[in-house]
N, C-alpha and C. Protein backbone atom coordinates (compact mmCIF):
# COMPACT_ATOMS: atom_id res chain seq x y z
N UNK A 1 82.94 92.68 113.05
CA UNK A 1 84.15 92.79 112.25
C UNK A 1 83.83 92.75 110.77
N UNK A 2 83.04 92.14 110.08
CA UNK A 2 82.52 91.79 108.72
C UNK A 2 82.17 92.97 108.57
N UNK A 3 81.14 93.63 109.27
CA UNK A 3 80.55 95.06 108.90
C UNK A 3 81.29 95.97 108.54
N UNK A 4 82.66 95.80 109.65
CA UNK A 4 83.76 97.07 109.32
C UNK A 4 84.29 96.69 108.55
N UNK A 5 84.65 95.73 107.94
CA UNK A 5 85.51 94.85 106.53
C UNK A 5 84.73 95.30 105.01
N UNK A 6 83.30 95.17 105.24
CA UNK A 6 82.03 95.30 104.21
C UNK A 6 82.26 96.90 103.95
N UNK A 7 82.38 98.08 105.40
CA UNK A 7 82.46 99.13 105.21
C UNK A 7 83.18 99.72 103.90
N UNK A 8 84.63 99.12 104.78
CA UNK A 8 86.21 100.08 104.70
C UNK A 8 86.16 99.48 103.26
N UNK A 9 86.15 98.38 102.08
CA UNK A 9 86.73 97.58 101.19
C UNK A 9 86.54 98.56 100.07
N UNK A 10 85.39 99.01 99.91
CA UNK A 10 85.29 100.13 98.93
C UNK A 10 86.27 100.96 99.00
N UNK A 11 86.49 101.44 100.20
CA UNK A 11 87.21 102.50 100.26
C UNK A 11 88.94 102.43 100.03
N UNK A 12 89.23 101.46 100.22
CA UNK A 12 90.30 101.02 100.34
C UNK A 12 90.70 100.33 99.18
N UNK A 13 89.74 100.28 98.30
CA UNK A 13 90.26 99.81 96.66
C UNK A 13 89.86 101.17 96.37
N UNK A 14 88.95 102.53 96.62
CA UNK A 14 89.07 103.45 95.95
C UNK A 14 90.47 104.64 96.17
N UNK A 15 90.84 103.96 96.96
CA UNK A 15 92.35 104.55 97.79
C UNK A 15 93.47 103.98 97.08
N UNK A 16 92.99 102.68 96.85
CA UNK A 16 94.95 102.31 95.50
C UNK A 16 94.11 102.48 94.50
N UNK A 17 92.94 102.62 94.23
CA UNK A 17 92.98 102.80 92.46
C UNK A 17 93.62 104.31 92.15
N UNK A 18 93.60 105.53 93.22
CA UNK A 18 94.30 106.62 93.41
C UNK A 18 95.40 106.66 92.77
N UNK A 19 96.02 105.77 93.84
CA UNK A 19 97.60 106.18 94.49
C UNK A 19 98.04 105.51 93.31
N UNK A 20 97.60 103.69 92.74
CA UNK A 20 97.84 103.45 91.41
C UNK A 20 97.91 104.62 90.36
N UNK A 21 97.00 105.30 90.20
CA UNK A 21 96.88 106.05 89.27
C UNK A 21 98.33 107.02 89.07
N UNK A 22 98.21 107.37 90.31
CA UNK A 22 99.37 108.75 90.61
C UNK A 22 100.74 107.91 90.85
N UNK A 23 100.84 106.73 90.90
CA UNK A 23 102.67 106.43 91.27
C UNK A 23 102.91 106.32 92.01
N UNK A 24 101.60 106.42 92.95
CA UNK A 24 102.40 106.66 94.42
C UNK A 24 101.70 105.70 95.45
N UNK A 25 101.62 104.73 95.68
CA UNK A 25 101.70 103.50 96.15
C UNK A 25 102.29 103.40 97.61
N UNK A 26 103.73 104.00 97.62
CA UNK A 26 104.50 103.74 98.75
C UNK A 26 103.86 105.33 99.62
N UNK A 27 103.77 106.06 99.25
CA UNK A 27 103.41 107.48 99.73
C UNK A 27 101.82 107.22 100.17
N UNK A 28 101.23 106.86 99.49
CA UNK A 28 99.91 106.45 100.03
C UNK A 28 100.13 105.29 101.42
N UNK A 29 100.61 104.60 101.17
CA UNK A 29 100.60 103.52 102.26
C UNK A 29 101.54 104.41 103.58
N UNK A 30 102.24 104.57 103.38
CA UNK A 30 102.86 105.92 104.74
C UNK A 30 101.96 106.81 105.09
N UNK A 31 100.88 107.63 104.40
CA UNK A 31 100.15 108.72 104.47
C UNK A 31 99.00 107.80 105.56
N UNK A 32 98.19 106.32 104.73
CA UNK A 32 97.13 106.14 105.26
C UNK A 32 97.99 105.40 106.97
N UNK A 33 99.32 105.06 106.73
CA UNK A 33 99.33 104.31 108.09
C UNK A 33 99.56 105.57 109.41
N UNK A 34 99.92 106.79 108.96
CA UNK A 34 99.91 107.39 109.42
C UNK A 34 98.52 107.48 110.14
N UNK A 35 97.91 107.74 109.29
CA UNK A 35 95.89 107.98 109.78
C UNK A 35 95.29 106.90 110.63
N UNK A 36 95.91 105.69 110.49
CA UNK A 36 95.28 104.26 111.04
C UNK A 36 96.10 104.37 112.39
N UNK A 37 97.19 105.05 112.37
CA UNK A 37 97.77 104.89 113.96
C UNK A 37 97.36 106.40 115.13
N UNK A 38 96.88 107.58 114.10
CA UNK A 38 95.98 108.53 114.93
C UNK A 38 94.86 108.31 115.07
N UNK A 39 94.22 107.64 114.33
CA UNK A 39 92.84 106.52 114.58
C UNK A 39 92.58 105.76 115.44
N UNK A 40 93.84 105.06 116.02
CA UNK A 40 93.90 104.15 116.98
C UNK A 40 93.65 104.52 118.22
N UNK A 41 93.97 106.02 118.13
CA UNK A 41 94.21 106.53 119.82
C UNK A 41 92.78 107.17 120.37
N UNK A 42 92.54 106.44 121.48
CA UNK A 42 90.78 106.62 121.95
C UNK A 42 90.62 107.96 121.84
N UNK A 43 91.72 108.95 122.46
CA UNK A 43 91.15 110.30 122.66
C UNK A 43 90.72 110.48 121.05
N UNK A 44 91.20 110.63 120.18
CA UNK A 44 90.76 110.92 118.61
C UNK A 44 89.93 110.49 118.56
N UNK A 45 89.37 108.92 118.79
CA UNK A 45 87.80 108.35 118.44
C UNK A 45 86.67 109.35 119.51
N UNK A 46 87.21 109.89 120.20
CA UNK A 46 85.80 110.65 120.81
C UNK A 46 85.95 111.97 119.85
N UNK A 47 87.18 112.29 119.59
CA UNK A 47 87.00 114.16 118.74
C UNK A 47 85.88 113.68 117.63
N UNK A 48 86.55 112.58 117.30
CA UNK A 48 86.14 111.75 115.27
C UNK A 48 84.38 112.04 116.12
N UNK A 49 83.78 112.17 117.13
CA UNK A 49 82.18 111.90 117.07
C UNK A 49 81.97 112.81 117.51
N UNK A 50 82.90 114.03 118.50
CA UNK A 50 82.05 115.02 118.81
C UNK A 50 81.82 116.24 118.17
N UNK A 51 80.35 116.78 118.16
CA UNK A 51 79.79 118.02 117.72
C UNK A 51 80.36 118.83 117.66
N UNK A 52 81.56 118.72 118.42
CA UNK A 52 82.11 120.65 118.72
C UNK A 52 83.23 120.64 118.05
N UNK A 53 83.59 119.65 116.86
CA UNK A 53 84.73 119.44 116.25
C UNK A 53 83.82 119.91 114.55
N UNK A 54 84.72 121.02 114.36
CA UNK A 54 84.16 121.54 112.88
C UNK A 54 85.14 120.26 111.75
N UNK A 55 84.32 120.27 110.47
CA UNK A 55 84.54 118.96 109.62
C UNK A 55 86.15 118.94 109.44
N UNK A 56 86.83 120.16 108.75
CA UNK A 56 88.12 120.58 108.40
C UNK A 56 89.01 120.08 109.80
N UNK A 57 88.46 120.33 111.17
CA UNK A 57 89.47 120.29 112.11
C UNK A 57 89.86 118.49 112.33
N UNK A 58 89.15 117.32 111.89
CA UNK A 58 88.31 116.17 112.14
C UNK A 58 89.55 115.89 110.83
N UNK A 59 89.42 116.47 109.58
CA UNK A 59 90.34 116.16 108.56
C UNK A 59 91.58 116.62 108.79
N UNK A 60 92.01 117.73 109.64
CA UNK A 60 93.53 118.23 109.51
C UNK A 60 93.69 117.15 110.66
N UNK A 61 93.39 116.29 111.36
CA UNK A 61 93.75 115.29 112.61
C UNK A 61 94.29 114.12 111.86
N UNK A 62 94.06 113.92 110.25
CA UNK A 62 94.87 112.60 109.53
C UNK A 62 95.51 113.04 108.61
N UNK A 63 95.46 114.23 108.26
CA UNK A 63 96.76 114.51 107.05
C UNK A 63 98.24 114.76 107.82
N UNK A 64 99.04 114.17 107.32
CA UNK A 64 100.33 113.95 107.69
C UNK A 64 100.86 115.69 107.64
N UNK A 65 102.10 115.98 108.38
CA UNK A 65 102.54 117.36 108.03
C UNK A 65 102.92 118.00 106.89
N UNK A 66 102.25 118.96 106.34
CA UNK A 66 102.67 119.64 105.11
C UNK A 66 101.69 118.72 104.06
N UNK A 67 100.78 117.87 104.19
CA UNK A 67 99.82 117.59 103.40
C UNK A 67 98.70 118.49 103.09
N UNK A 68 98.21 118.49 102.07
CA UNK A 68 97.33 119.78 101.96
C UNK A 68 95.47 118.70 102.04
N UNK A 69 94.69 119.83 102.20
CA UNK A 69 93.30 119.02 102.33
C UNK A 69 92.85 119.39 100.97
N UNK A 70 93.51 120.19 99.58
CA UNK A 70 92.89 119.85 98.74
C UNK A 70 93.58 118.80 97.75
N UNK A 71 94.92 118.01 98.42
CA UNK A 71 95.41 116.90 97.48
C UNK A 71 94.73 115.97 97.41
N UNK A 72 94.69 114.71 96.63
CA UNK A 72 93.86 113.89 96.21
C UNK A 72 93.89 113.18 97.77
N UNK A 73 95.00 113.08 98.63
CA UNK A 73 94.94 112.11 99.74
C UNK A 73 93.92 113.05 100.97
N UNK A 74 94.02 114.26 100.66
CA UNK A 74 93.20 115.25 101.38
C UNK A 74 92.09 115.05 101.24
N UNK A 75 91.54 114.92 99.32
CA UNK A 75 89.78 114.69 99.78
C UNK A 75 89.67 113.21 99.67
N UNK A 76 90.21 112.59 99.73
CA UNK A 76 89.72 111.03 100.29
C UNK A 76 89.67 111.22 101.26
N UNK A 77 90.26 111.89 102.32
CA UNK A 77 89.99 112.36 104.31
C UNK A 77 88.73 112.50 103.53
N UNK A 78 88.52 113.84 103.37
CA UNK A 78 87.47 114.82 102.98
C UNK A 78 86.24 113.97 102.94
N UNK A 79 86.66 112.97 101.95
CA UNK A 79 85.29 112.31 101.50
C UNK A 79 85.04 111.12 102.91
N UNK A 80 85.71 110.45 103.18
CA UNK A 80 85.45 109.55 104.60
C UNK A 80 85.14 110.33 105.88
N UNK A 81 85.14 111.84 106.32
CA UNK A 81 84.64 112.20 106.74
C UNK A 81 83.10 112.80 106.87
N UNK A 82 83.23 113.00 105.38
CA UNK A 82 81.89 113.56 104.77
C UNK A 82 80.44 112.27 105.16
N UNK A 83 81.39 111.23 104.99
CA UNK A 83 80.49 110.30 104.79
C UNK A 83 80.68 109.10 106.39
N UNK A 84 80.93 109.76 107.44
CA UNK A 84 81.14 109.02 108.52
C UNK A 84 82.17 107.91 108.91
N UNK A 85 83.25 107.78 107.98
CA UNK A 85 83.69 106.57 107.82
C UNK A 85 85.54 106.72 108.86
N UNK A 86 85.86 107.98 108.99
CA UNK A 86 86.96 108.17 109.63
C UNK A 86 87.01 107.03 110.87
N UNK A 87 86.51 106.60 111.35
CA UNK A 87 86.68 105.61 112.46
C UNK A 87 87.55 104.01 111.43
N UNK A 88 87.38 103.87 110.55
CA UNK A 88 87.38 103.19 109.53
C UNK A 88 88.51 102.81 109.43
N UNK A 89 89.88 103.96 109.23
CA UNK A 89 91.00 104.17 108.93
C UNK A 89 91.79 102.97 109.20
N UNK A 90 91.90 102.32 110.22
CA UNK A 90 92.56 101.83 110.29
C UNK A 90 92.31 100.57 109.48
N UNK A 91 91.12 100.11 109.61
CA UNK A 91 90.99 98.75 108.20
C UNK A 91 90.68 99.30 107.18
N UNK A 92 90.78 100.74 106.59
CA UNK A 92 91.15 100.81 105.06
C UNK A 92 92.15 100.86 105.07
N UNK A 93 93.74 100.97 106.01
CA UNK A 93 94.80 100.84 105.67
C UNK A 93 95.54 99.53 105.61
N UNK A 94 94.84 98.61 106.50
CA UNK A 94 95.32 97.25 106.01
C UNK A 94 94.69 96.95 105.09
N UNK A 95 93.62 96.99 104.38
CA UNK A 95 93.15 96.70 103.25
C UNK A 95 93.53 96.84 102.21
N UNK A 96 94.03 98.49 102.25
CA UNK A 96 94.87 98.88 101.20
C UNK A 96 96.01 98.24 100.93
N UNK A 97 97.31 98.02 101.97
CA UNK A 97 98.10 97.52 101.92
C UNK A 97 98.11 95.70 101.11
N UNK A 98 96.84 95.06 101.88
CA UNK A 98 96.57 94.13 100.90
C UNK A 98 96.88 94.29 99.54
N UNK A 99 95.77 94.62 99.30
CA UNK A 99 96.07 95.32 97.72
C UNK A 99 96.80 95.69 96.97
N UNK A 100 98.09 96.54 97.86
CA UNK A 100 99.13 97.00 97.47
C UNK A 100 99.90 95.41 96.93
N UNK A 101 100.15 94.72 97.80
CA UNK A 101 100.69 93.81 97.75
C UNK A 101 100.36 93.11 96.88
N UNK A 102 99.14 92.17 97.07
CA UNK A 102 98.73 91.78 95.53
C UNK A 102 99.07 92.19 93.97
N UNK A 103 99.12 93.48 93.96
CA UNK A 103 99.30 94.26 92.79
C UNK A 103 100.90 93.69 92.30
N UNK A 104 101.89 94.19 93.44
CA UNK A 104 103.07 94.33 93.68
C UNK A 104 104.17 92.85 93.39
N UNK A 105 102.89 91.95 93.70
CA UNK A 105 103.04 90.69 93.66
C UNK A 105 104.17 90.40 95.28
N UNK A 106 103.77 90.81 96.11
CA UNK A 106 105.29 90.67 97.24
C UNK A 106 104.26 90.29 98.58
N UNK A 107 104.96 89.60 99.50
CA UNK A 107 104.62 88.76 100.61
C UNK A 107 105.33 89.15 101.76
N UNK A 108 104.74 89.83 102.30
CA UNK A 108 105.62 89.78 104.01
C UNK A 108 105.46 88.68 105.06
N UNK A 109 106.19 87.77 105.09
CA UNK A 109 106.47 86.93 105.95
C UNK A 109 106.70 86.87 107.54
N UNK A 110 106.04 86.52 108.44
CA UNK A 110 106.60 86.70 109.39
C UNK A 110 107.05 85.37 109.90
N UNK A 111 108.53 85.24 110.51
CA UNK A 111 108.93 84.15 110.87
C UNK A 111 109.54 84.30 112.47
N UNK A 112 109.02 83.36 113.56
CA UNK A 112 109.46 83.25 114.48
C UNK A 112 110.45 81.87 114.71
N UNK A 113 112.02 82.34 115.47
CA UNK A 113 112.52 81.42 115.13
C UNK A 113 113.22 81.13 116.89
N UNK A 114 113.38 80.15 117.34
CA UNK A 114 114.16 80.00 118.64
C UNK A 114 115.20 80.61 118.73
N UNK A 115 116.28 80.48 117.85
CA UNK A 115 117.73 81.08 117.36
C UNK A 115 117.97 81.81 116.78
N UNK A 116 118.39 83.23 116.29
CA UNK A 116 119.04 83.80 115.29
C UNK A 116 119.47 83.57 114.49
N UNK A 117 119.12 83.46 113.10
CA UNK A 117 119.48 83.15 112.33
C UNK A 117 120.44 83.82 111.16
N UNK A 118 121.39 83.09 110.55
CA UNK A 118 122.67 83.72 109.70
C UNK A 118 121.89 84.39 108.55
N UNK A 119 122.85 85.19 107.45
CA UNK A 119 122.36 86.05 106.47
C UNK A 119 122.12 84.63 105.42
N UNK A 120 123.01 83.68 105.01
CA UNK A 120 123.00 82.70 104.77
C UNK A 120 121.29 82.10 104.62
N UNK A 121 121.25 81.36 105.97
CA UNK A 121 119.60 80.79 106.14
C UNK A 121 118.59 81.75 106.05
N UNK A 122 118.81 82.76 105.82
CA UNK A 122 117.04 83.88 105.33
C UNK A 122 117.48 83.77 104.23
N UNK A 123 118.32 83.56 103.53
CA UNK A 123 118.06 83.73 101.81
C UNK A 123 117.50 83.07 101.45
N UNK A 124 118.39 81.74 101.85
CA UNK A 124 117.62 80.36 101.57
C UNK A 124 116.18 80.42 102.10
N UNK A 125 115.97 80.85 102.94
CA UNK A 125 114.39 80.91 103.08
C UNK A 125 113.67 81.77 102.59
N UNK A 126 113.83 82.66 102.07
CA UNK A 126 113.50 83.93 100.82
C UNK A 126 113.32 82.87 100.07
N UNK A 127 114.28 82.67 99.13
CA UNK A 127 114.53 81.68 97.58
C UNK A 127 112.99 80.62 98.17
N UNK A 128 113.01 80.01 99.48
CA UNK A 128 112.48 79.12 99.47
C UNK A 128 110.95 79.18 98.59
N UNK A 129 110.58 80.69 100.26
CA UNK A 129 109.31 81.15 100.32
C UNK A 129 109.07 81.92 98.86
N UNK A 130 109.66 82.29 97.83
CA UNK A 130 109.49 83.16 97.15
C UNK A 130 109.03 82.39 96.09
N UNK A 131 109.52 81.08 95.89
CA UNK A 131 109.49 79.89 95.01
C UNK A 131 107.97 79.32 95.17
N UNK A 132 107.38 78.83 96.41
CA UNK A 132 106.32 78.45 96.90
C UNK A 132 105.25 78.80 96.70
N UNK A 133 105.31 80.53 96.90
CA UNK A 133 104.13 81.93 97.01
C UNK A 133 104.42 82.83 95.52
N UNK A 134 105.53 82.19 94.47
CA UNK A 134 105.13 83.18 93.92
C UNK A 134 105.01 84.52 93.72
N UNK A 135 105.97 84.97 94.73
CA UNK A 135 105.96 86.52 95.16
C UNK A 135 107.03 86.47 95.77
N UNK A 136 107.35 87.82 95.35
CA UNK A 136 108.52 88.89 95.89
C UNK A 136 108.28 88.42 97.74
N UNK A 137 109.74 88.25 98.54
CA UNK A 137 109.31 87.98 99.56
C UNK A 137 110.20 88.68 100.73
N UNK A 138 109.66 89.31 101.85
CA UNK A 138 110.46 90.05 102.68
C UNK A 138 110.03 89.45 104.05
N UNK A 139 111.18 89.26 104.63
CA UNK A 139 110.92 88.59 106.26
C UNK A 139 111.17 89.55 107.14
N UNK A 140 110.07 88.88 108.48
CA UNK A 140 110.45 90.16 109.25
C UNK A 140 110.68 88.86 110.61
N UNK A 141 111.87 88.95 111.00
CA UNK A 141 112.29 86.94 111.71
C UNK A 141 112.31 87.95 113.32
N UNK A 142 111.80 87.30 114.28
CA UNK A 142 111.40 87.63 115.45
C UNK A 142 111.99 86.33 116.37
N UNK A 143 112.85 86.78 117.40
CA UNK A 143 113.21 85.53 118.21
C UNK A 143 112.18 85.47 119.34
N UNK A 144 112.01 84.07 119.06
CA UNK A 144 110.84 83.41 120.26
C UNK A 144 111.74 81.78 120.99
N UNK A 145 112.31 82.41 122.13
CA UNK A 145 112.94 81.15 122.98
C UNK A 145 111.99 80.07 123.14
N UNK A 146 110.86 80.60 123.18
CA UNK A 146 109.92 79.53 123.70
C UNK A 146 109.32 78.01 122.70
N UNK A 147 109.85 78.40 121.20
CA UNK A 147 109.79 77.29 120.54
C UNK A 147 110.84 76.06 120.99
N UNK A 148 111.96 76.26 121.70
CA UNK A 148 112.87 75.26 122.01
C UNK A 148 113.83 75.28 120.90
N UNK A 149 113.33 74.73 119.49
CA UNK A 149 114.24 74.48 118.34
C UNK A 149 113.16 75.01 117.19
N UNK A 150 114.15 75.23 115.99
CA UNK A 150 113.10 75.47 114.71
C UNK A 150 112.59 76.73 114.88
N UNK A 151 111.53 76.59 113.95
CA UNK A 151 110.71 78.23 113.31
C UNK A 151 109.15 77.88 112.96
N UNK A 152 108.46 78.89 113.07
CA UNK A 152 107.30 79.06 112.76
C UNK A 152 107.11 80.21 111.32
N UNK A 153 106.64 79.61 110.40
CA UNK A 153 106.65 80.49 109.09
C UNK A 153 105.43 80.99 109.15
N UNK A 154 104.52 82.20 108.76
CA UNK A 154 103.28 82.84 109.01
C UNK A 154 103.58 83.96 107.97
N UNK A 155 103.19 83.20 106.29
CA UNK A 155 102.61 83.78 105.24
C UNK A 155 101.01 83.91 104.95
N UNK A 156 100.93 85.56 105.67
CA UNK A 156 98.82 85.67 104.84
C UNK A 156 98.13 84.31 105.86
N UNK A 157 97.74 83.39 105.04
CA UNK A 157 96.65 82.52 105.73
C UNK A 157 97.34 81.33 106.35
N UNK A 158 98.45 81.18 105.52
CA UNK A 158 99.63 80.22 105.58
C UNK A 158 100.70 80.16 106.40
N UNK A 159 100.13 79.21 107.42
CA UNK A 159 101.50 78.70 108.67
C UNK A 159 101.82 77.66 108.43
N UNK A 160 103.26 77.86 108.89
CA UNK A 160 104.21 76.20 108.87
C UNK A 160 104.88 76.34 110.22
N UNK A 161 104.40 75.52 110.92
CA UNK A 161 105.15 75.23 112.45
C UNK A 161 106.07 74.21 111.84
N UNK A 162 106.97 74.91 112.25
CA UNK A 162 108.48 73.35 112.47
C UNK A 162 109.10 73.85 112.98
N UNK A 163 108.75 74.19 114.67
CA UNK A 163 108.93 74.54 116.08
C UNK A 163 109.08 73.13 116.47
N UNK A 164 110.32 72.79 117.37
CA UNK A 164 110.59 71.94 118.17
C UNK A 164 109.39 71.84 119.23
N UNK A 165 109.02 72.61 119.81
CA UNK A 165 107.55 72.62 120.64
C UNK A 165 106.48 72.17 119.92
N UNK A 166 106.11 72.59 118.45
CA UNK A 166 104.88 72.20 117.97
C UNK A 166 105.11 70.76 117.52
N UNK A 167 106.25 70.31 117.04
CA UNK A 167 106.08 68.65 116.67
C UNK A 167 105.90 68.28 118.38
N UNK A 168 106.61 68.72 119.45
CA UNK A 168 105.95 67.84 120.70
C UNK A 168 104.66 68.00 121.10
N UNK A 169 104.47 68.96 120.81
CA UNK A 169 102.34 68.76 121.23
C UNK A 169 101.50 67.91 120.15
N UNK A 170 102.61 68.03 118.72
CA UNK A 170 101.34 66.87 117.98
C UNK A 170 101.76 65.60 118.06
N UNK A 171 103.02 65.45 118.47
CA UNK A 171 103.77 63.89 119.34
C UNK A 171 102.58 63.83 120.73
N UNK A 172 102.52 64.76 121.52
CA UNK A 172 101.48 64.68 122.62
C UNK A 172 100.21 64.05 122.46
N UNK A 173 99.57 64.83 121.40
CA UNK A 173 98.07 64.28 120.87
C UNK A 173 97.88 63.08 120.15
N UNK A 174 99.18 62.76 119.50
CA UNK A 174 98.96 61.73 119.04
C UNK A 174 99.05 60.33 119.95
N UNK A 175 99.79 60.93 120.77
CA UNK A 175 99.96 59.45 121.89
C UNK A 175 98.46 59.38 122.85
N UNK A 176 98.24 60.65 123.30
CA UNK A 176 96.80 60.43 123.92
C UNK A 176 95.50 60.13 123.22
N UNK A 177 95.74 59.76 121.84
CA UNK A 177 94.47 59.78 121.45
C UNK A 177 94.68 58.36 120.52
């Protein structure tokens, strides 16, 4: 995993210093997730290696429709093909997106919560999280019955269990130990 991380990182800061350049940020990140999800699919990882696939046909397989292969997002294909790296795609597009974000200063949150929650309590938890991190903040709240009560917050590196289930397993450990 490091190797493919060590690979893609170049590439994927030479991909927003681009799209920085040109404005286009949100168009880049649609273009490359596009490529990271035809990347994904095994049959493509055997075309991406076999011989009988000419270079151009290998590049028209990640440009989105009506993209051209001589736009700047064309020879970045161009050039990650040139140079073996199309298998890649998919961690130069989370990478990128990193980046994006950083730049952007904004945080996607993911929050799992037992209950549905009102328009009310995500603000307040926006305001919360936004206050905390410093960044622009967008939730993406997922119902999980299986916490019992409460939510699980999962910012980047940063979790906060205050799941009715997770205080009982560290109520658990703490009594057995």
């Amino acid at each position: 995993m490091s190797n493919v991380l060590t690979l893609a990182r170049p590439y994927a800061r030479a991909a927003y210093d681009l799209a920085k350049a040109e404005s286009a940020g949100a168009a880049w990140s649609a273009k490359l997730g596009f490529a990271a999800q035809v990347a994904a699919h095994g049959e493509v990882q055997v075309l991406i290696g076999s011989p009988k696939l000419q270079a151009a046909d290998r590049i028209a397989l990640f440009l989105p429709e009506g993209e051209s292969a001589e736009s700047s997002y064309g020879r970045f294909v161009a050039l990650l093909e040139q140079n073996g790296r199309l298998p890649l795609l998919a961690e130069i597009a989370r990478l990128f997106e990193e980046l994006r974000a950083e730049d952007e200063r904004t945080l996607k949150v993911r929050v799992r919560t037992a209950m549905a929650i009102d328009a009310v309590q995500e603000q307040r938890l926006v305001g919360a999280l936004a206050q905390r991190f410093d960044r622009q903040v967008t939730l993406d709240v997922h119902l999980d019955p299986e916490l019992i009560g409460g939510a699980i917050v999962e910012a980047g590196d940063v979790v906060i269990d205050g799941s009715l289930r997770g205080r009982l397993e560290r109520l658990r450990a703490e009594l057995v130990s």
